[in-house]
Protein backbone atom coordinates (compact mmCIF):
# COMPACT_ATOMS: atom_id res chain seq x y z
CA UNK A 1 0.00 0.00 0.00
CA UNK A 2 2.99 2.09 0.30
CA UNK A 3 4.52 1.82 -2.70
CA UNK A 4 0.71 2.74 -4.42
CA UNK A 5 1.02 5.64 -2.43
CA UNK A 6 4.84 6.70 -3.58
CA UNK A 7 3.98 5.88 -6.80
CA UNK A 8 0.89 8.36 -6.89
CA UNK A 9 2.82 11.23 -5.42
CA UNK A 10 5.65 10.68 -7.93
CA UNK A 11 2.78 11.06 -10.43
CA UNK A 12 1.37 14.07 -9.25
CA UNK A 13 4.75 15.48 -9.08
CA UNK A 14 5.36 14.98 -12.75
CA UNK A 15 2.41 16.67 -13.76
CA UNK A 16 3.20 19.63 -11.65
CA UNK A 17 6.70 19.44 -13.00
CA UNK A 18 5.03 19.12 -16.58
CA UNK A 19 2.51 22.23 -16.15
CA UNK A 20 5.21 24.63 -15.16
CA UNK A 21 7.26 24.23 -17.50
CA UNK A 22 7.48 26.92 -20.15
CA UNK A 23 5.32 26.18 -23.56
CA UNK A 24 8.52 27.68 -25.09
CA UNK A 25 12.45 27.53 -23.98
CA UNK A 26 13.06 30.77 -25.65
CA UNK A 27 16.75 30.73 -25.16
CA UNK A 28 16.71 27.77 -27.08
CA UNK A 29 14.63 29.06 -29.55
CA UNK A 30 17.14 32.36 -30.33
CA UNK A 31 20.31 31.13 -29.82
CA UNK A 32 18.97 28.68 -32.47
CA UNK A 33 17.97 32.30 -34.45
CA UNK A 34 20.92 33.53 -34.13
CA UNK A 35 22.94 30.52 -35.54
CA UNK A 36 20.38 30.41 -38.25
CA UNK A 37 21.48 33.87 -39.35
CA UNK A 38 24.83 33.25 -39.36
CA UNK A 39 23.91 30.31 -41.47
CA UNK A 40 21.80 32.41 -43.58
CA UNK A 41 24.34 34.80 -44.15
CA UNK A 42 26.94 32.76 -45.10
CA UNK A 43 25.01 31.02 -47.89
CA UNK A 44 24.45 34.65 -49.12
CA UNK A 45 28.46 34.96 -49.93
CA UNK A 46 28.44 31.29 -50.69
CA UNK A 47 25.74 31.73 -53.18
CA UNK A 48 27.27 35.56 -54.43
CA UNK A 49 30.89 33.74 -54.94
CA UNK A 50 29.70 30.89 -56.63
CA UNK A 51 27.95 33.06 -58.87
CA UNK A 52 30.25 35.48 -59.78
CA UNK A 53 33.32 32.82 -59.63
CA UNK A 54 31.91 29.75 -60.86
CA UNK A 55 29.09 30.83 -62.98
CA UNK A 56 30.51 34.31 -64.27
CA UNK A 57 27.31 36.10 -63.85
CA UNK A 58 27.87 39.64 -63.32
CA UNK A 59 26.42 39.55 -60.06
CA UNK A 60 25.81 43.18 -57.94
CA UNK A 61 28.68 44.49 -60.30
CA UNK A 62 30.51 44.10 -63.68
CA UNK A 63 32.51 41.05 -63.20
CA UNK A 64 35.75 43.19 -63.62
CA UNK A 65 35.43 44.91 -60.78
CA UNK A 66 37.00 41.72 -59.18
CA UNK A 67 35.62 38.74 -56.79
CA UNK A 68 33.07 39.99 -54.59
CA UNK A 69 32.07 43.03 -56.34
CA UNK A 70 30.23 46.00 -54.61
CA UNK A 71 31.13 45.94 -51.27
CA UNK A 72 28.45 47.46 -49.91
CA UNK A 73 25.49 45.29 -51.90
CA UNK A 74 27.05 42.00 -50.64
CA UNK A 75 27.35 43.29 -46.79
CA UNK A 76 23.46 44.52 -47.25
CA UNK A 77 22.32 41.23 -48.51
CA UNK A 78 24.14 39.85 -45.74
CA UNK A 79 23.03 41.95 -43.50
CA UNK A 80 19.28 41.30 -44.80
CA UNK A 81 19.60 37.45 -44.93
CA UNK A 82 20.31 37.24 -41.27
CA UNK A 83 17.51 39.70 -40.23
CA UNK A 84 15.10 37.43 -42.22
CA UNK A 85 16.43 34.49 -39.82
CA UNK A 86 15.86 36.87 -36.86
CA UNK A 87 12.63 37.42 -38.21
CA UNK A 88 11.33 34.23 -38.95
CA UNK A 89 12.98 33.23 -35.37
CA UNK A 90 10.56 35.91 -33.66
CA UNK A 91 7.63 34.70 -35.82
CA UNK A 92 7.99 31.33 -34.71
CA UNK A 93 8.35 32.52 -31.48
CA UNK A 94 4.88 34.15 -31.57
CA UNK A 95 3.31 31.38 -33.33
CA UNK A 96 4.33 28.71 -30.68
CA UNK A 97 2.60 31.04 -27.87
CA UNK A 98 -0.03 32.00 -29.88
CA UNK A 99 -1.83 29.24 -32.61
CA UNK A 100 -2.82 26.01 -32.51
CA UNK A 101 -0.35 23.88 -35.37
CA UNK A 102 1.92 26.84 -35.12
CA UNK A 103 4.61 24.74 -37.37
CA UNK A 104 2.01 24.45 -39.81
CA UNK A 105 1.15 27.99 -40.02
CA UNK A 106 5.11 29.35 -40.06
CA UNK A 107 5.73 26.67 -42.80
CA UNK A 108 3.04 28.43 -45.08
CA UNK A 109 4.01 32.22 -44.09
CA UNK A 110 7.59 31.67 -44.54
CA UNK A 111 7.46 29.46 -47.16
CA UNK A 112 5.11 31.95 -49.63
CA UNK A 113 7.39 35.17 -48.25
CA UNK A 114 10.31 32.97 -49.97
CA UNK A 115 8.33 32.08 -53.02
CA UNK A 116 8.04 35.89 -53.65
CA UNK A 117 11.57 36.40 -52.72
CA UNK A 118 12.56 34.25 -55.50
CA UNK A 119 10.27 35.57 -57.69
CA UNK A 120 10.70 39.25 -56.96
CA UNK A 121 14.22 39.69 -59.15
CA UNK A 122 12.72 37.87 -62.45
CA UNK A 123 9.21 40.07 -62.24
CA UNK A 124 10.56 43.50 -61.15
CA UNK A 125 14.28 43.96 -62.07
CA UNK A 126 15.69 45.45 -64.90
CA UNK A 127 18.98 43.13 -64.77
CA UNK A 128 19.70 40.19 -67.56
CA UNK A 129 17.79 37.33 -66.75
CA UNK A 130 20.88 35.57 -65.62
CA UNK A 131 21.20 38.40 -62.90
CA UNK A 132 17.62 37.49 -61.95
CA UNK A 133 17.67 33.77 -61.76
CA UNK A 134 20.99 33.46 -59.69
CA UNK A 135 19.36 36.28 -57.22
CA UNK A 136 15.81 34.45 -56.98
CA UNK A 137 18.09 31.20 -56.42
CA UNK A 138 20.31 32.67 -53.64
CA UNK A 139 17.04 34.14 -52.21
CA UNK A 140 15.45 30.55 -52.75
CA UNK A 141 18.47 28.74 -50.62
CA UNK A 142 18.31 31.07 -48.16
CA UNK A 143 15.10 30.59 -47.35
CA UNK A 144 14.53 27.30 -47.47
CA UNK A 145 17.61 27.27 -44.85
CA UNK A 146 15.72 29.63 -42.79
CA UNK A 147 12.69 27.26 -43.05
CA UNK A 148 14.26 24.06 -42.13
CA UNK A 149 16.41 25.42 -39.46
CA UNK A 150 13.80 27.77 -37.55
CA UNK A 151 11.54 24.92 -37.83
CA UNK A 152 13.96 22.27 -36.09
CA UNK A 153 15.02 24.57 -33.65
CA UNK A 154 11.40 25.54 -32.73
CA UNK A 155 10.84 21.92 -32.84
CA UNK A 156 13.07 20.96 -30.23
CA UNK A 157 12.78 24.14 -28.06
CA UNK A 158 9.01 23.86 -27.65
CA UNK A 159 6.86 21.16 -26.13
CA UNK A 160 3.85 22.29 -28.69
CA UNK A 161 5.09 22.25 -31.60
């Protein structure tokens, strides 16, 4: 009769233990953000070097103006790569506290906000197509990166999702 009545306590305190526990581990969560921009940044000089290297398309300047280019253009997309981790990282952040299926939800918003970042260069730009389609595939990359590491991360840093 004992042991019933260890066992029963040990069960209660599990499900106390298991209600106070945090939906979210939000240090989890961002430092898995923040990696993901790094990440995300890196494949935007990955995918700018390969281009203008590899593939000799005149990438964010006239391919004499040597590797890399403009300066400036390849810091900014960068730059911009790793806010749209941060960004996605705070979305999914909201969406875990927020929705029911929040996985399901941040796959479809991130997922269309990349399909018009890839399409964005070959509908509005006045560069050579071969300008466009490397730029809608680096923007492509990037965000399927951003989708399959902020999901994982949100994954394992949340006992919802």
């Amino acid at each position: 009769m004992a042991e019933a009545d260890d066992r029963t306590r040990e069960i209660g305190a599990e499900r106390t233990t298991a209600r106070r526990r945090p939906a979210v581990e939000a240090s989890k969560l961002w430092a898995g953000g923040v990696a993901t921009a790094v990440i995300a940044a890196l494949i935007a000089m990955v995918g700018l070097l390969i281009t203008r290297v590899l593939l000799q398309i005149p990438y964010l300047a006239p391919i004499e103006s040597g590797v890399v280019g403009d300066t400036d253009q390849v810091v900014r997309l960068c730059i911009i790569s790793a806010l749209a981790a941060l960004a996605a990282t705070g979305l999914a952040h909201l969406l875990l506290l927020a929705v029911p299926s929040p996985m399901a939800y941040f796959g479809w918003i991130v997922g269309l906000l990349t399909a018009v970042a890839a399409v964005w260069p070959l509908a509005f730009s006045t560069e050579p197509l071969t300008v466009g389609v490397a730029t809608g595939v680096i923007h492509l990359v990037i965000g399927m990166s951003i989708i399959s590491l902020v999901t994982t991360t949100a994954t394992s840093s949340s006992t919802r999702a």
